[in-house]
Every structure is written in C-alpha cells, then in structure tokens.
C-alpha atoms as a PDB file:
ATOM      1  CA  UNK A   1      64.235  -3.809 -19.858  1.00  0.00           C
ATOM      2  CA  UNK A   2      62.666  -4.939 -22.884  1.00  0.00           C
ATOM      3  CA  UNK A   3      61.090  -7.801 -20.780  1.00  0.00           C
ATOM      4  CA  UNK A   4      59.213  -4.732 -18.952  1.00  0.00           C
ATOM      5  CA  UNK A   5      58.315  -2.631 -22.062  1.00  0.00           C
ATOM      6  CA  UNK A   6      56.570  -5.670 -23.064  1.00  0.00           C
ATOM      7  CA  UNK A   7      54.459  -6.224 -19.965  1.00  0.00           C
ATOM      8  CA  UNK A   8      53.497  -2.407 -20.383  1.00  0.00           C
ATOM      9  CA  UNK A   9      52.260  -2.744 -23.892  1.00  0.00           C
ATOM     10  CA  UNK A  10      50.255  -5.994 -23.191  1.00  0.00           C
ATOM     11  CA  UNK A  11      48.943  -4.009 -20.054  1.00  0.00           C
ATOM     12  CA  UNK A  12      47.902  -0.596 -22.017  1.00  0.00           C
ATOM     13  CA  UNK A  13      46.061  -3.380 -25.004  1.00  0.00           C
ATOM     14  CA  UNK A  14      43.998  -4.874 -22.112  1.00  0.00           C
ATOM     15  CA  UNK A  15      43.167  -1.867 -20.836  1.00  0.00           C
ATOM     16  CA  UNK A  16      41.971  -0.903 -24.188  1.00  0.00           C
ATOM     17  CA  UNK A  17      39.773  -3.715 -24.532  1.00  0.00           C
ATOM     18  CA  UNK A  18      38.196  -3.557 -21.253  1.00  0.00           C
ATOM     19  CA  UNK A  19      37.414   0.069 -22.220  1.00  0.00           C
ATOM     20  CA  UNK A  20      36.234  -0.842 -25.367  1.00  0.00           C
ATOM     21  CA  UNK A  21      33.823  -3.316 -23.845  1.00  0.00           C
ATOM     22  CA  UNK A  22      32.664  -1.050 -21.220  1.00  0.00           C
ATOM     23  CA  UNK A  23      29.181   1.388 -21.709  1.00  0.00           C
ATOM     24  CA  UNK A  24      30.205   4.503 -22.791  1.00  0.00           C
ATOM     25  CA  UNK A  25      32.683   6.576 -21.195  1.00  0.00           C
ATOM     26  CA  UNK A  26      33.319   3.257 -19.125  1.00  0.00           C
ATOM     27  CA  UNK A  27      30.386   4.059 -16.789  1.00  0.00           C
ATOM     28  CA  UNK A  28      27.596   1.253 -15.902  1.00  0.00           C
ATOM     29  CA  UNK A  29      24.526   2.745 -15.768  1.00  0.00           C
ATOM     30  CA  UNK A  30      22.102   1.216 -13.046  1.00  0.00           C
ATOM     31  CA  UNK A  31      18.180   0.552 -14.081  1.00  0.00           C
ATOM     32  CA  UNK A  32      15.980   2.991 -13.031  1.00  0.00           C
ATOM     33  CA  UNK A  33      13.838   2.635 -10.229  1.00  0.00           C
ATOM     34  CA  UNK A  34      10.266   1.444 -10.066  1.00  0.00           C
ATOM     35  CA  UNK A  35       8.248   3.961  -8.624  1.00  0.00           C
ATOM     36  CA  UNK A  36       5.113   2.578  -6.955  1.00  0.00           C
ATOM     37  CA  UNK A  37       2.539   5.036  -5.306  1.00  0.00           C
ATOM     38  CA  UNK A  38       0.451   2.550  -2.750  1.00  0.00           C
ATOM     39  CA  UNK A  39      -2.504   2.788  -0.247  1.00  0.00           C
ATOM     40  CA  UNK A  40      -0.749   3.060   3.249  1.00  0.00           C
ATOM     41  CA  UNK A  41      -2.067  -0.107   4.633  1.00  0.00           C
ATOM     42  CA  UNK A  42       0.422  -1.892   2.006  1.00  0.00           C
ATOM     43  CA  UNK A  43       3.655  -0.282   3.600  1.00  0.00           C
ATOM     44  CA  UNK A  44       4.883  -3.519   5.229  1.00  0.00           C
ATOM     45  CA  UNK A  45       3.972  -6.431   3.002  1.00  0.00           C
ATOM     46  CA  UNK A  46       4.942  -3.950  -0.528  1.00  0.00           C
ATOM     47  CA  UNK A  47       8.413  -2.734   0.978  1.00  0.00           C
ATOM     48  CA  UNK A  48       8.893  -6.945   1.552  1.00  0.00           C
ATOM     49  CA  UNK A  49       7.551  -8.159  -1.705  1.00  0.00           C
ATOM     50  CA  UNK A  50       9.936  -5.176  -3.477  1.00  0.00           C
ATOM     51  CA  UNK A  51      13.063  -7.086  -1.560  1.00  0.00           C
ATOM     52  CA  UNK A  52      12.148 -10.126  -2.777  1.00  0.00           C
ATOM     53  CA  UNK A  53      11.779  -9.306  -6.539  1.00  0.00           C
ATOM     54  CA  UNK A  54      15.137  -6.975  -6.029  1.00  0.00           C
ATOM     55  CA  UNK A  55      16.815 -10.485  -4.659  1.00  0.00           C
ATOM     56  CA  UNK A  56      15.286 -12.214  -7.659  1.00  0.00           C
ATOM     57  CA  UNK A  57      17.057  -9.829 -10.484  1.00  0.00           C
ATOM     58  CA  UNK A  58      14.553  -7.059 -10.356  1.00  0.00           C
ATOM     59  CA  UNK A  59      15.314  -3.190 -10.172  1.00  0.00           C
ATOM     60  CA  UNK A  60      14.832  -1.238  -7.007  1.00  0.00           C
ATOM     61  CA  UNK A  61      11.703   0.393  -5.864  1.00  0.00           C
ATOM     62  CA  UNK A  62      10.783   3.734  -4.808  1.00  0.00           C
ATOM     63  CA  UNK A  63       7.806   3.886  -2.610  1.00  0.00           C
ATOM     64  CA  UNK A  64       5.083   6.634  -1.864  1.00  0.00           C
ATOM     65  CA  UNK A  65       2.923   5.722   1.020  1.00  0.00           C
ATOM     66  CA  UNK A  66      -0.417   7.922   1.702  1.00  0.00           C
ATOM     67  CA  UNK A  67      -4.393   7.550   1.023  1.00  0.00           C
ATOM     68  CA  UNK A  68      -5.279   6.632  -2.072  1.00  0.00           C
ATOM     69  CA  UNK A  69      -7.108   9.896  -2.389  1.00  0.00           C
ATOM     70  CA  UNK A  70      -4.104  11.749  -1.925  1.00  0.00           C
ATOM     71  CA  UNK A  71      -1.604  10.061  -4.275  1.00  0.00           C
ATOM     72  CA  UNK A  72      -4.953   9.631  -6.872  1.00  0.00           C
ATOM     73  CA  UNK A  73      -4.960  13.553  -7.111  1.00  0.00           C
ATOM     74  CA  UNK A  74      -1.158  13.488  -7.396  1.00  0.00           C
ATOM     75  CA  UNK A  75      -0.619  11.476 -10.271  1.00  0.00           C
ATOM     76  CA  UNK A  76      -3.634  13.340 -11.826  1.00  0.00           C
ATOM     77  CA  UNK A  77      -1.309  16.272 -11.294  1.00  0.00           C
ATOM     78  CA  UNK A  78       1.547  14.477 -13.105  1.00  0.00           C
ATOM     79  CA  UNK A  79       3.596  12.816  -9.947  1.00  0.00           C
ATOM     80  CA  UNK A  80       6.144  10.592 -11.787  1.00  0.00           C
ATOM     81  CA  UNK A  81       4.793   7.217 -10.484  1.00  0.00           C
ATOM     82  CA  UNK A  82       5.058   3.994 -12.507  1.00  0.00           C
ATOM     83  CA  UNK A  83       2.752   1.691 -10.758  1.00  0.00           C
ATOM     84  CA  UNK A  84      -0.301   2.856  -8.780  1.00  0.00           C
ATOM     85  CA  UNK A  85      -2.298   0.768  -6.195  1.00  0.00           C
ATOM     86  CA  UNK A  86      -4.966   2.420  -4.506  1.00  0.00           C
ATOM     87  CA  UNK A  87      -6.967   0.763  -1.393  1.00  0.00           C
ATOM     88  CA  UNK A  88     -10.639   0.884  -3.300  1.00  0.00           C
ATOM     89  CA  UNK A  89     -11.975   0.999  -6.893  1.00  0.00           C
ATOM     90  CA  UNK A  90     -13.619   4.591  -6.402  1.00  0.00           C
ATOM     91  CA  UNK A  91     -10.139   6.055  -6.998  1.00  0.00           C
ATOM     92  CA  UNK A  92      -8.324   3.619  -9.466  1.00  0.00           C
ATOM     93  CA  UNK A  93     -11.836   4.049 -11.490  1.00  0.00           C
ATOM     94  CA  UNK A  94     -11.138   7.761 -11.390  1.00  0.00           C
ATOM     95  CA  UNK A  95      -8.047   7.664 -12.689  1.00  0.00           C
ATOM     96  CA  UNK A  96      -8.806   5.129 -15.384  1.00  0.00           C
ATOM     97  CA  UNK A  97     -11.725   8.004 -16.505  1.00  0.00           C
ATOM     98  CA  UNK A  98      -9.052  10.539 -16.206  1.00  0.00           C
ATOM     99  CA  UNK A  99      -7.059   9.063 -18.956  1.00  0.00           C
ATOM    100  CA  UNK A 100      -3.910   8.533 -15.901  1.00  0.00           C
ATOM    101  CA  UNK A 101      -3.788   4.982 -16.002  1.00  0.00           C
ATOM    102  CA  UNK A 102      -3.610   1.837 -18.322  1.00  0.00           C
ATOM    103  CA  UNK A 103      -6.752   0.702 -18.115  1.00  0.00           C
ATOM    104  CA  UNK A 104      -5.429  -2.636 -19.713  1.00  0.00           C
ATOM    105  CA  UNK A 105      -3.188  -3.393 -17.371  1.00  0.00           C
ATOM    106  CA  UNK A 106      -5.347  -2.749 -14.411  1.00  0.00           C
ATOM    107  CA  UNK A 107      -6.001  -5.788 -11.945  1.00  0.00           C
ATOM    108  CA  UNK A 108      -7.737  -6.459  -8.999  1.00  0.00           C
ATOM    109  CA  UNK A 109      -5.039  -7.124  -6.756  1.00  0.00           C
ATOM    110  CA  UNK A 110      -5.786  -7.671  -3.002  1.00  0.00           C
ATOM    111  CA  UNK A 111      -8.807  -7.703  -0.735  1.00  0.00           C
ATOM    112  CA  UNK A 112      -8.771  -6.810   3.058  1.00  0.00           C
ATOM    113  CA  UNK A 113     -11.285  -6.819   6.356  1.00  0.00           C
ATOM    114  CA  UNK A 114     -12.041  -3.566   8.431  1.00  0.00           C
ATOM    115  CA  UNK A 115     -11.907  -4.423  12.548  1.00  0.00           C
ATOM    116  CA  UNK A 116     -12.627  -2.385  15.435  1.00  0.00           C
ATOM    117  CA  UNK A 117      -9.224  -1.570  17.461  1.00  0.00           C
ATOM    118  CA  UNK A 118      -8.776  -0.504  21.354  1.00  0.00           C
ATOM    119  CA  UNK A 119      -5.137   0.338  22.969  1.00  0.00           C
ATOM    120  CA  UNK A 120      -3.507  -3.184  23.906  1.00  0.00           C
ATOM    121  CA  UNK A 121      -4.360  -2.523  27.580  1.00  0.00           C
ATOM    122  CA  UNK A 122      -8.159  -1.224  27.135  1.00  0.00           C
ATOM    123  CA  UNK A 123     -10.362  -3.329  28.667  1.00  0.00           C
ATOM    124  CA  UNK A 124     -13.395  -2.423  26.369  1.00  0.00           C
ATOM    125  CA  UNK A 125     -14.846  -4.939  25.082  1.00  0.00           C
ATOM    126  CA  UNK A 126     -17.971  -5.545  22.386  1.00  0.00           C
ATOM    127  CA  UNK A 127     -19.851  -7.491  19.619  1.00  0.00           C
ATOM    128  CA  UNK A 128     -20.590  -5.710  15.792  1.00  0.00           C
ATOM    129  CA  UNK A 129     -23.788  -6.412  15.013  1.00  0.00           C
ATOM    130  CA  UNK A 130     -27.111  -4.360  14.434  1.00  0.00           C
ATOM    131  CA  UNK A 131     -27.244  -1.506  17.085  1.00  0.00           C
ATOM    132  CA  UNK A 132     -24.203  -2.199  19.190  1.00  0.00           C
ATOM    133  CA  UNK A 133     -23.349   0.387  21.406  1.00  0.00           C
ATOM    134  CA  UNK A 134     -20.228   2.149  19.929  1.00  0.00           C
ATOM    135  CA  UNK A 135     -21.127   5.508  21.787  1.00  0.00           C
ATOM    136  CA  UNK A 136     -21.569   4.367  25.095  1.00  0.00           C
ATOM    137  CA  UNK A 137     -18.044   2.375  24.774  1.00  0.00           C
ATOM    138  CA  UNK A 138     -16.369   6.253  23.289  1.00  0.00           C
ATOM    139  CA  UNK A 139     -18.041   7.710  26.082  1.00  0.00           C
ATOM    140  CA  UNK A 140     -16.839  11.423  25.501  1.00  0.00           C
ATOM    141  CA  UNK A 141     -13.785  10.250  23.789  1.00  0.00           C
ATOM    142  CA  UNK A 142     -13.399  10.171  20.082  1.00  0.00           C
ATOM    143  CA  UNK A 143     -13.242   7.160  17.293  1.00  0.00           C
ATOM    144  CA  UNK A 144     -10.347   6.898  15.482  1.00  0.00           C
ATOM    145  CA  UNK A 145     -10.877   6.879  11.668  1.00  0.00           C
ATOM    146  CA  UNK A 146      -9.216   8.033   8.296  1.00  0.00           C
ATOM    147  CA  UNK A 147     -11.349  10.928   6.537  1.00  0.00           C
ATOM    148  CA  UNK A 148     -14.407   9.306   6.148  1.00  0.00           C
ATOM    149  CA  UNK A 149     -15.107  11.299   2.651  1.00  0.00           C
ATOM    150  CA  UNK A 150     -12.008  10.184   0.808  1.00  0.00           C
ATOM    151  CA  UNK A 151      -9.956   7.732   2.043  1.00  0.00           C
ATOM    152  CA  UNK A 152     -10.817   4.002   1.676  1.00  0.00           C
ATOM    153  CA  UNK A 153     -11.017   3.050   5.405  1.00  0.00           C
ATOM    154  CA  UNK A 154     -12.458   5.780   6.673  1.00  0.00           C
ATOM    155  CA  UNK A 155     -15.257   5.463   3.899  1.00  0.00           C
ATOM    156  CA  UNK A 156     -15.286   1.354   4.189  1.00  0.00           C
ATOM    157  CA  UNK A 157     -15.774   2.127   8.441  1.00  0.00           C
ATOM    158  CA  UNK A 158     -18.997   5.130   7.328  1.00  0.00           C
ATOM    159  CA  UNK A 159     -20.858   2.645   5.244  1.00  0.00           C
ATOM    160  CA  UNK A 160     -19.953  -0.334   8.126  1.00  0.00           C
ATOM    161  CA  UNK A 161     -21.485   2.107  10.749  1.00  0.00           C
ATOM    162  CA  UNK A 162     -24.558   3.406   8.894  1.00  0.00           C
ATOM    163  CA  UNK A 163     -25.820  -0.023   7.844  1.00  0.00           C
ATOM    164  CA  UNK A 164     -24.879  -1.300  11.655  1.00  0.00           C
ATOM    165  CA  UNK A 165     -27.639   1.738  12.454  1.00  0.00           C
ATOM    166  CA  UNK A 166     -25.148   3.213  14.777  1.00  0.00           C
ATOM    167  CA  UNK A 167     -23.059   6.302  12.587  1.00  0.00           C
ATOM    168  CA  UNK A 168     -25.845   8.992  13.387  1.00  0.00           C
ATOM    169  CA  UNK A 169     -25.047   8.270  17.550  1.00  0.00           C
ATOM    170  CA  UNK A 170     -21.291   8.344  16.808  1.00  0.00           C
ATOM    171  CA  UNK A 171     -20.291  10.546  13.722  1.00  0.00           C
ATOM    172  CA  UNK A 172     -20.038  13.845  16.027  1.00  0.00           C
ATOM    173  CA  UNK A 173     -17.206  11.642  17.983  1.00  0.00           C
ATOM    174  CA  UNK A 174     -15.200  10.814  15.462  1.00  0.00           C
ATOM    175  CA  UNK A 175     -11.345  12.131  15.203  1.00  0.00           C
ATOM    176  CA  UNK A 176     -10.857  11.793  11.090  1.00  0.00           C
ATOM    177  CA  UNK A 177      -6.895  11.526  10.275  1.00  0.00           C
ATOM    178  CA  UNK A 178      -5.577  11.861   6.755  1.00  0.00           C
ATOM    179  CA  UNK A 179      -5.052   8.338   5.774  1.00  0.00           C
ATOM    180  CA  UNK A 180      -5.484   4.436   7.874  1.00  0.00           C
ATOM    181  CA  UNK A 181      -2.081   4.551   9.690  1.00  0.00           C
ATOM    182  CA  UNK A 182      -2.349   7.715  10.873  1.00  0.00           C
ATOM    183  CA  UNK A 183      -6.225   6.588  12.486  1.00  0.00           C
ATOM    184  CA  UNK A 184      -4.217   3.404  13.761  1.00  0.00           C
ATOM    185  CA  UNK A 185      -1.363   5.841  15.309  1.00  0.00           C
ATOM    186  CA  UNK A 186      -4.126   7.446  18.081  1.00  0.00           C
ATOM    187  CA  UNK A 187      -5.243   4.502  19.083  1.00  0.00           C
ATOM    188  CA  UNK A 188      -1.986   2.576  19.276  1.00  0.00           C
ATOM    189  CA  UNK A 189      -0.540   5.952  21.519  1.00  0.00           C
ATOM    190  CA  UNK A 190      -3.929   5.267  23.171  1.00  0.00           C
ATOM    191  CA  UNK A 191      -4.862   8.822  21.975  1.00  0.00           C
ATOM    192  CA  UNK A 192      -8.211   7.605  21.145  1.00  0.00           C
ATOM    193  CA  UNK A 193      -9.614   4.696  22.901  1.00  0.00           C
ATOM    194  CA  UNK A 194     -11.170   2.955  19.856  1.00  0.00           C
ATOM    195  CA  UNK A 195     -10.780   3.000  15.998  1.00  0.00           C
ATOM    196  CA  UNK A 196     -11.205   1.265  12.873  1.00  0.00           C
ATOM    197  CA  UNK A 197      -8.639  -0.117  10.556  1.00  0.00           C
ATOM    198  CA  UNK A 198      -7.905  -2.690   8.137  1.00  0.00           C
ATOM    199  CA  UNK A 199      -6.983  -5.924  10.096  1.00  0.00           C
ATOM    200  CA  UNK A 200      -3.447  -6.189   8.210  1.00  0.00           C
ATOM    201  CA  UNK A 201      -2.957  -2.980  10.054  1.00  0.00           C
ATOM    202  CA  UNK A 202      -3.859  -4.195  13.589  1.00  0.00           C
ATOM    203  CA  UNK A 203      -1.362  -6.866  12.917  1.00  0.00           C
ATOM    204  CA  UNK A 204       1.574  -4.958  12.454  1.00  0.00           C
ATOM    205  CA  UNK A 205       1.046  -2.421  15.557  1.00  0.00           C
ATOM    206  CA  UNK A 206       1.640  -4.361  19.079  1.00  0.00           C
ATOM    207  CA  UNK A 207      -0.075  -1.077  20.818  1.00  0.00           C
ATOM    208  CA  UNK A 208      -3.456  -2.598  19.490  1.00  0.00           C
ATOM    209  CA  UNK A 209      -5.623  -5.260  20.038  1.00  0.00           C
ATOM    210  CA  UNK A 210      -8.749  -6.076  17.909  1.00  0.00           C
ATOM    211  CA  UNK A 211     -12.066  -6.260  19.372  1.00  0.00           C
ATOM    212  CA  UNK A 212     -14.104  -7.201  16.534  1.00  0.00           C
ATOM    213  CA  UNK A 213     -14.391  -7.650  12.825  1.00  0.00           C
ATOM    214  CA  UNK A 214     -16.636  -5.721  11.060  1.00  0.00           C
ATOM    215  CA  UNK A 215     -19.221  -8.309   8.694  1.00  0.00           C
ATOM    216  CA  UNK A 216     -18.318  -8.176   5.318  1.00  0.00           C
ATOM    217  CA  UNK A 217     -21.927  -7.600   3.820  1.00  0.00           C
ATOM    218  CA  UNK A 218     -21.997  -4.467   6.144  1.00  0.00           C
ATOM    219  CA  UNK A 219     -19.870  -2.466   3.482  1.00  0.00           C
ATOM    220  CA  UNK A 220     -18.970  -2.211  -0.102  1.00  0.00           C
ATOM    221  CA  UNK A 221     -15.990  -5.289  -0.588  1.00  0.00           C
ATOM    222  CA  UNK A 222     -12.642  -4.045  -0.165  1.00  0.00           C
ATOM    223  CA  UNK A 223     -10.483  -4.704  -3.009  1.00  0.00           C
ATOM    224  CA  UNK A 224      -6.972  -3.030  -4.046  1.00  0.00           C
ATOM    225  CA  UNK A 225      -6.492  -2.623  -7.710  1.00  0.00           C
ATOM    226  CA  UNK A 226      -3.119  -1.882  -9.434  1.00  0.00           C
ATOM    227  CA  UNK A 227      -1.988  -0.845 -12.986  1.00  0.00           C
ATOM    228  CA  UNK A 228       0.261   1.496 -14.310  1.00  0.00           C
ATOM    229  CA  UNK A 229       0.103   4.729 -15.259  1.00  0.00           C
ATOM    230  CA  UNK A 230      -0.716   6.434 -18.749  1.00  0.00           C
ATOM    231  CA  UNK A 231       2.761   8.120 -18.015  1.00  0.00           C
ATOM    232  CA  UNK A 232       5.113   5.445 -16.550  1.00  0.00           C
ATOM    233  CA  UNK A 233       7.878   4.814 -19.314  1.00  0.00           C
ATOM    234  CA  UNK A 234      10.132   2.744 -17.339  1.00  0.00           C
ATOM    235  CA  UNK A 235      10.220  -0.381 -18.820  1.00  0.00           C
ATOM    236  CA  UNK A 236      10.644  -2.323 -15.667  1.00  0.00           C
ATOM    237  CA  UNK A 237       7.210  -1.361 -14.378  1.00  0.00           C
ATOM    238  CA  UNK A 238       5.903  -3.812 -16.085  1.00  0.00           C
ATOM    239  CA  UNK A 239       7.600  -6.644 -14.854  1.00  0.00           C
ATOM    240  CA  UNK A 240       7.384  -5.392 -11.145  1.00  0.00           C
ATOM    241  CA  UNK A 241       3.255  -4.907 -11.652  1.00  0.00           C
ATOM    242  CA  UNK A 242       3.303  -8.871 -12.839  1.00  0.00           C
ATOM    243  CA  UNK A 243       5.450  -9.769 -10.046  1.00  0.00           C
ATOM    244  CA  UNK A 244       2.976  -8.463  -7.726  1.00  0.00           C
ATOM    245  CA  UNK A 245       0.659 -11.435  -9.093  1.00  0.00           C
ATOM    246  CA  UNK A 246       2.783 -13.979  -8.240  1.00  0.00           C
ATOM    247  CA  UNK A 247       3.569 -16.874  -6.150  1.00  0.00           C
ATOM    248  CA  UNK A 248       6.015 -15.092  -4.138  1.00  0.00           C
ATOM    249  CA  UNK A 249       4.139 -11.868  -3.261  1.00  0.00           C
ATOM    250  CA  UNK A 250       0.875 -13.998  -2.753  1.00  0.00           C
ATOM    251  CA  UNK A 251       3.196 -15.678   0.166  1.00  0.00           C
ATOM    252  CA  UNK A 252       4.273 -12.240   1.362  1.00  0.00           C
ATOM    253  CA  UNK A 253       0.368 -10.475   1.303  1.00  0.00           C
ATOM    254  CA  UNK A 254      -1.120 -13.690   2.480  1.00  0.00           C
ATOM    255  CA  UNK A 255       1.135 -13.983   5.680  1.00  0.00           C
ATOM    256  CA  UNK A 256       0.387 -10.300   6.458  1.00  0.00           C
ATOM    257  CA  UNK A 257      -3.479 -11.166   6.341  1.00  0.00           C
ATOM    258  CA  UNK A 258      -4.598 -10.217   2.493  1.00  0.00           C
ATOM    259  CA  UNK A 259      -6.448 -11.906   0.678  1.00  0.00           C
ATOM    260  CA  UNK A 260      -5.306 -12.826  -2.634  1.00  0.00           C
ATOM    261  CA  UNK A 261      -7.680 -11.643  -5.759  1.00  0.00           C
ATOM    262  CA  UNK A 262      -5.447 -12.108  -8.749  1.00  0.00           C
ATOM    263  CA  UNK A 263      -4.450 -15.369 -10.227  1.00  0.00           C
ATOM    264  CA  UNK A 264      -1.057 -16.382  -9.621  1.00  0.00           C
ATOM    265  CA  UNK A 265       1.127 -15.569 -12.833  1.00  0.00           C
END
C-alpha cells in the first residue's frame, strides 16, 4: 500500500514538471506558415523547393498561384502574403513604388524563355524568325496566349510578335486567358492549335510539344524578382526568401529549365 502511494506521488511530481516545462497551457504552438504569392509558371518547381526547405527544418508554405498582375493588385489591396514573386519587373517595380514591398530585400531571382506550343499530335510545324507565317499555320483557329496587356507571357509573346513583324496578321486570332497555364491548358486539350508559353511550362504538360523558341533579343528579358512585402511580419519569411537563393532551389529551378539569376547564398 504505501509502496503504491509512493509510485502515485512520484507520478503526480513528474507530471508537474513536464507541465511546467511545457508552453503555456501545455500546448505547442506550430510556426506559422510562409505565405508566398508566385507567377503561375513557378507552381511545380516552388511547391518542390518549399518541400525541400520544410525537410531541411523550415516552416510550411502556403501558396497562391495566378498572374502576377492579379496577385500584384491583391497585395496592393492588403492580401496577407509574406513573400511575393512576380514573372516580370513591370509588376514587382509597381509594387516597390506602391510602398507594398521591401525594396531592400528585392532580388532578381529567375529568368525563363517564351516557345511556341502545338497539341502533342499536331503536325504543324515552323521556324521564328522575321515574317514567319503564324496566320497561315492558325488558319481560322485562334493562338493561345495569357492577356497580352497584363500578364507577363502574354505581354513577353506581344512584344516577340510585333518585333517578328507578324502581331498585326495575328492579334485578331488570338484567344487571351487570364494567366500562362491557363493559355497552356487550350492548347494541351488541343482547344487551340498553337500557343505561347514559357518553356518550363511546355515541360511539365505531356499534351504539348514545342515547335520553336522564340529569340531572346525579340522581347524585353524575362526575369522573376522576389522580396517581401512591406506587410509580411512572419519572421520566417525571411529565411524562406534566402532559401530561394540557394544551392538547393538552384538544383530544383535549374532541372525544371530556369535559369538561375541570383548568386547562390
């Protein structure tokens, strides 16, 4: 009996100190999560590069995939993201004049290629150069592109075209969807029978084959910046944003076809 009163008081003491050790109310609280806001071309090769810095101690991240137009004008509008990365300067430089991000902290991240796509069983075929003759390939079909007015492909694929000399024959063909993946969507469903992307996209859709690669002088370089925003207070942000500028997501964006920009941290 007393033998057993004595292993219940050494069990209620323990108990005490585990308590006492404990966060209050005994209750771990788990790190908030990152919450990046990305161009939609960077779906794959982010949601892997988040994985690997979760693996390597880091927090977890929340992702919001869309045009960098549209998730520019949200975070204007006070969308809780941490870590922005937009798919062209136009709209990280807006933000930076908008007061919404850390100009500081802002880094040229990535760079990328534009390439003409055709459904995997089209048998179209054609060079890019001066004049080529986009319209006769569309035919009365339509050209797959994201809004040529905002988003960064779509606007990347205008300025391709009108140096080429060949947007005036073509820009009353042209199906305009709200951001890259959507554009790479009608082609891949062979709802439009050509369409330009980036070329990281084209290698993560099987329903596409690339016909050509735009030349790089025949539009403004494509570069994705990142930084964080004016608002982001999670402390973590910071660590994720210098992650993305190191040796292992340079392996991750390189194998998915980017090209590295920033110096490896």
């Amino acid at each position: 009996m007393i033998q057993a009163l004595r292993s219940a008081a050494f069990a209620i003491v323990a108990l005490m100190a585990v308590t006492a050790a404990s966060p209050i109310g005994g209750i771990a609280h788990a790190e908030e999560p990152v919450t990046v806001f990305a161009a939609a071309s960077l779906k794959e090769s982010a949601e892997k590069v988040a994985a690997a810095w979760k693996a390597a101690g880091g927090t977890d991240v929340t992702f919001s995939f869309a045009g960098s137009s549209a998730l520019a004008k949200q975070i204007e509008e006070g969308a809780p993201a941490n870590v922005f990365i937009s798919a062209d300067l136009k709209w990280m430089d807006h933000l930076d004049k908008a007061g919404s991000v850390k100009t500081e902290t802002r880094v040229n991240l990535l760079g990328n290629r534009i390439v003409l796509v055709a459904p995997k069983d089209s048998s179209a075929a054609t060079t890019i150069a001066p004049g080529f003759p986009l319209a006769a390939l569309l035919g009365n079909e339509r050209l797959a592109m994201a809004n040529v007015d905002a988003v960064p492909a779509g606007t990347y694929g205008k300025a391709a075209l009108e140096n080429l000399g060949v947007w005036e024959s073509v820009k009353d063909k042209v199906a305009q969807a709200e951001n890259v993946r959507a554009a790479l969507l009608l082609v891949s469903r062979a709802e439009a029978p050509l369409g330009i992307v980036y070329e990281t996209d084209a290698k993560v859709d099987p329903g596409v084959k690339i016909l050509d690669r735009f030349p790089e002088d025949s539009h403004p370089a494509i570069v994705y910046p990142a930084a964080l925003t004016t608002d982001s207070e999670n402390p973590r942000a910071a660590d994720f944003l210098a992650y993305l500028q190191g040796a292992d997501a340079h392996a991750i964006f390189t194998a998915a076809g980017f090209t590295v920009l920033a110096k490896t941290n």
